[in-house]
C-alpha atoms as a PDB file:
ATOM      1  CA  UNK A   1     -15.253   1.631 -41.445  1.00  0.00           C
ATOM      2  CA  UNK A   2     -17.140  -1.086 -42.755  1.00  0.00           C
ATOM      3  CA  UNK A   3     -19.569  -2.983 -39.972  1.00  0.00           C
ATOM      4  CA  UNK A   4     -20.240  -7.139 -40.693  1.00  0.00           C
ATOM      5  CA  UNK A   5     -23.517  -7.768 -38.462  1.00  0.00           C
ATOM      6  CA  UNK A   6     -23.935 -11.343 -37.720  1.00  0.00           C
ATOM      7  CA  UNK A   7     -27.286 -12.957 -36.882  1.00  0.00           C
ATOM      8  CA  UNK A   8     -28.292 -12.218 -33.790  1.00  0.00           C
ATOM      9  CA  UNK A   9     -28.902  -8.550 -35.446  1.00  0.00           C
ATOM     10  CA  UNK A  10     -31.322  -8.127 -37.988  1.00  0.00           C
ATOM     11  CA  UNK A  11     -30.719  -7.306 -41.672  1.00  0.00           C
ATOM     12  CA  UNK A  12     -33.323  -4.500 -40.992  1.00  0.00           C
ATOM     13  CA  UNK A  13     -30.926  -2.418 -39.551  1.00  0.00           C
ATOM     14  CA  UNK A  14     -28.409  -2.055 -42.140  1.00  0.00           C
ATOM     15  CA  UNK A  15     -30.286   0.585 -44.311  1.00  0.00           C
ATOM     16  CA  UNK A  16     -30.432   2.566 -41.613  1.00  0.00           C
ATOM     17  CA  UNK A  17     -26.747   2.747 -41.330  1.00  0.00           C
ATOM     18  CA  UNK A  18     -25.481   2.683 -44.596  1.00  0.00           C
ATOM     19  CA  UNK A  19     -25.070   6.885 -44.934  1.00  0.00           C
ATOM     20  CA  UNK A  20     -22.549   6.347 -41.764  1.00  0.00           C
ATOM     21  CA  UNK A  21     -20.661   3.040 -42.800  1.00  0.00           C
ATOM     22  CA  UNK A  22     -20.885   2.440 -46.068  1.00  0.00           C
ATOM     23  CA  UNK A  23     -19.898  -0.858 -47.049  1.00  0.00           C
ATOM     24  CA  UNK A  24     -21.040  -2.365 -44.369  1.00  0.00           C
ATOM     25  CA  UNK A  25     -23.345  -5.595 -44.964  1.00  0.00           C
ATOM     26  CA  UNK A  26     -24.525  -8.362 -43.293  1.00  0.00           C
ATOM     27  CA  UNK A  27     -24.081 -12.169 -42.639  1.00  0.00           C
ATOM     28  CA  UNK A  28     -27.346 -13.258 -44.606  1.00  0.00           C
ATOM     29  CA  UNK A  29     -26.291 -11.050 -47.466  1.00  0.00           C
ATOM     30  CA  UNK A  30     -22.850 -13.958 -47.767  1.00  0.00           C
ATOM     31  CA  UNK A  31     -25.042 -17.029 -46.968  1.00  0.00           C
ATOM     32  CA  UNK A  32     -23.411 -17.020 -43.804  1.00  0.00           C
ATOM     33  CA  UNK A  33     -26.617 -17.658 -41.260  1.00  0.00           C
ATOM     34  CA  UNK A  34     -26.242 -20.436 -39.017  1.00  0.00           C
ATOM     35  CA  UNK A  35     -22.572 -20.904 -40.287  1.00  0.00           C
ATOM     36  CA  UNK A  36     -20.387 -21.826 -37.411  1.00  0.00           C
ATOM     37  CA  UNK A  37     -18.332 -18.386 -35.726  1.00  0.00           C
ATOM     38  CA  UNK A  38     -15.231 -19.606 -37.503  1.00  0.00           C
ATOM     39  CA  UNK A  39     -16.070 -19.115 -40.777  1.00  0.00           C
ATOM     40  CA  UNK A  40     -17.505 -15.710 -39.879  1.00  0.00           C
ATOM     41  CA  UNK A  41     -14.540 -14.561 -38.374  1.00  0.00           C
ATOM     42  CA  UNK A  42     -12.719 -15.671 -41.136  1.00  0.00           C
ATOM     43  CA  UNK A  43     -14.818 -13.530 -43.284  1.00  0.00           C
ATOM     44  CA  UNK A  44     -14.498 -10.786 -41.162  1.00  0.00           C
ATOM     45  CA  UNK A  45     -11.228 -10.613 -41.449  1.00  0.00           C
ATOM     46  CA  UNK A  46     -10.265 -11.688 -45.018  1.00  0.00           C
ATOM     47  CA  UNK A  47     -12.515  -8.903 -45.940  1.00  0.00           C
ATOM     48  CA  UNK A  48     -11.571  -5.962 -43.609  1.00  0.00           C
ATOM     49  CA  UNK A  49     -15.114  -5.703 -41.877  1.00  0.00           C
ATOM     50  CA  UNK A  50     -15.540  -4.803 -38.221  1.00  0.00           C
ATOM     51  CA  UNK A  51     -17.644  -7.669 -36.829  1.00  0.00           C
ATOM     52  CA  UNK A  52     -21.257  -6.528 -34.583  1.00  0.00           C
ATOM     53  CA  UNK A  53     -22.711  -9.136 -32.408  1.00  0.00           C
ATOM     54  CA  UNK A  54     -24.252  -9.514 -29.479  1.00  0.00           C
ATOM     55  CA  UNK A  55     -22.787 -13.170 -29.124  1.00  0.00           C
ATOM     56  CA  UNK A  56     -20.742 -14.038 -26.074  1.00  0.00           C
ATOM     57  CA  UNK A  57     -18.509 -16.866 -28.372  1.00  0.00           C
ATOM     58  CA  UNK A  58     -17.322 -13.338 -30.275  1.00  0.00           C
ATOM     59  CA  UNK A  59     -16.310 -12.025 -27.121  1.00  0.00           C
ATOM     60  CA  UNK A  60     -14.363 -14.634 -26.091  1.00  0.00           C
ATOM     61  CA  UNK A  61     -12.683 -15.417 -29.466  1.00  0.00           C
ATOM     62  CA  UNK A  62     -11.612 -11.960 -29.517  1.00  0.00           C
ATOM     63  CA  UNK A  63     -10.226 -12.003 -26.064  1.00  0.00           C
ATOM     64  CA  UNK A  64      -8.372 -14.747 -27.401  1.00  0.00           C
ATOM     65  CA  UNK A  65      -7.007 -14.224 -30.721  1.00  0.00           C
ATOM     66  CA  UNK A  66      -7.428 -10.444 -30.774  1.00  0.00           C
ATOM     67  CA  UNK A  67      -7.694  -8.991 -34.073  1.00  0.00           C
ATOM     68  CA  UNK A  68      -8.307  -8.573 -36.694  1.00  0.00           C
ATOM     69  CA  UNK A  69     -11.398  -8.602 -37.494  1.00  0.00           C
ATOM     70  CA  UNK A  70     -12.099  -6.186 -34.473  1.00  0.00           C
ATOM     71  CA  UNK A  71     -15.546  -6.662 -32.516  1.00  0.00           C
ATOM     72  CA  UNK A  72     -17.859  -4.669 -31.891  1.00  0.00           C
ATOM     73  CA  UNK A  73     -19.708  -6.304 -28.498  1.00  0.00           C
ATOM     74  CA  UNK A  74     -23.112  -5.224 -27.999  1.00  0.00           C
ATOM     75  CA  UNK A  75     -24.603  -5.831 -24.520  1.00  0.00           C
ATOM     76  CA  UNK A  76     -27.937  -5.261 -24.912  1.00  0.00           C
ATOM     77  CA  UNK A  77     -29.612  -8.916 -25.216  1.00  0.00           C
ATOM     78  CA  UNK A  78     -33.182  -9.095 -26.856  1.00  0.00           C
ATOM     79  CA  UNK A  79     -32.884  -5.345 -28.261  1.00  0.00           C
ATOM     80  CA  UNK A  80     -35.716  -4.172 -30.953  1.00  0.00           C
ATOM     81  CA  UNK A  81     -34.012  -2.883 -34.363  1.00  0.00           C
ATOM     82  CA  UNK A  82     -34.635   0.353 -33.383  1.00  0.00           C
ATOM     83  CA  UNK A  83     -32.524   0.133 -30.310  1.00  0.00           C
ATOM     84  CA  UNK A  84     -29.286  -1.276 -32.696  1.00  0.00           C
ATOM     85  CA  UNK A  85     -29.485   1.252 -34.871  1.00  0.00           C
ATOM     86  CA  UNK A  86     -29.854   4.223 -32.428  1.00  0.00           C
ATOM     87  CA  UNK A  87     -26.711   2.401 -30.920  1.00  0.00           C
ATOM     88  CA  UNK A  88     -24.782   2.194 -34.000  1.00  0.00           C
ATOM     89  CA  UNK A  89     -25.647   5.817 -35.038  1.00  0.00           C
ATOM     90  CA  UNK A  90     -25.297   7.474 -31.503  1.00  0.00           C
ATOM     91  CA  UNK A  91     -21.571   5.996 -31.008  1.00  0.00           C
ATOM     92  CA  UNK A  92     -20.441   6.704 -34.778  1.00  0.00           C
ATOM     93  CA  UNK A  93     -17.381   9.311 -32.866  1.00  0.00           C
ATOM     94  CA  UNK A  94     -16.665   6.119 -30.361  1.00  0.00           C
ATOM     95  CA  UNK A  95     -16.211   3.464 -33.332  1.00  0.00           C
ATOM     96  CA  UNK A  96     -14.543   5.606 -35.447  1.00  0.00           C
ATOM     97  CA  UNK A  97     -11.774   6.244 -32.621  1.00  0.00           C
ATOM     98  CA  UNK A  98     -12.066   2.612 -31.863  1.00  0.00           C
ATOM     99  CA  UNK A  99     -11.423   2.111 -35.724  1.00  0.00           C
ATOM    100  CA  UNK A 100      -8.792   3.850 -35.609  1.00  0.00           C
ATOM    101  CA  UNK A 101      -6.550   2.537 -32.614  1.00  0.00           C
ATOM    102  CA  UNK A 102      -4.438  -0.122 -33.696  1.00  0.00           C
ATOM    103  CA  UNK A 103      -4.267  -1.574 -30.782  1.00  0.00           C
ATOM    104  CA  UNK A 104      -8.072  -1.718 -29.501  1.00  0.00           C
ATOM    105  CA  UNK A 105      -9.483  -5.201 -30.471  1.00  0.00           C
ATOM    106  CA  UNK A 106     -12.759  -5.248 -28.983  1.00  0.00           C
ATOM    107  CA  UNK A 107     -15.367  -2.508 -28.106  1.00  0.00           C
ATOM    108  CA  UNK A 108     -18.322  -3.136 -25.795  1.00  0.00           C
ATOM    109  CA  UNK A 109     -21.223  -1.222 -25.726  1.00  0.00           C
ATOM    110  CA  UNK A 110     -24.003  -1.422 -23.373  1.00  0.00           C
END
């Protein structure tokens, strides 16, 4: 599974990750900061990437249009890197599963 972190995460935490998503990448790496939700969805999807954010317009776009891409939902608000990655890395089973299940569209972890 491949993880597309938008914004609201930092690029800091992708290294960290890498060895259990490979692939993965982040919004800044596509010139995609401060890019309205639509054309990161888009991206998302067009390129098979699961889609991490802590932003509530995610949430709801998901609810709406399900998927893909899929969402991860991270409920954790004003989080230090630290506390994303050990997130990321401690629920590697749960995403995986999640990846997995075609029919799961959004994932929400606290």
């Amino acid at each position: 599974m491949k993880l597309l972190l938008d914004e609201n995460l930092s690029d800091r935490v992708l290294p960290q990750i890498l060895d259990l998503y490979p692939g993965s990448t982040h919004v800044k790496a596509h010139g995609l900061i401060h890019t309205d939700d639509v054309l990161i969805w888009s991206f998302a999807q067009q390129h098979g990437y699961t889609l991490v954010s802590k932003d509530a317009d995610f949430h709801q776009r998901s609810l709406v249009f399900g998927h893909p891409p899929k969402l991860v939902f991270l409920r954790v608000g004003n989080s230090p890197t630290s506390r994303i990655t050990q997130l990321l890395r401690s629920n590697y089973v749960l995403l995986s599963a999640f990846d997995s299940d075609p029919d799961a569209s959004i994932l929400v972890l606290p």
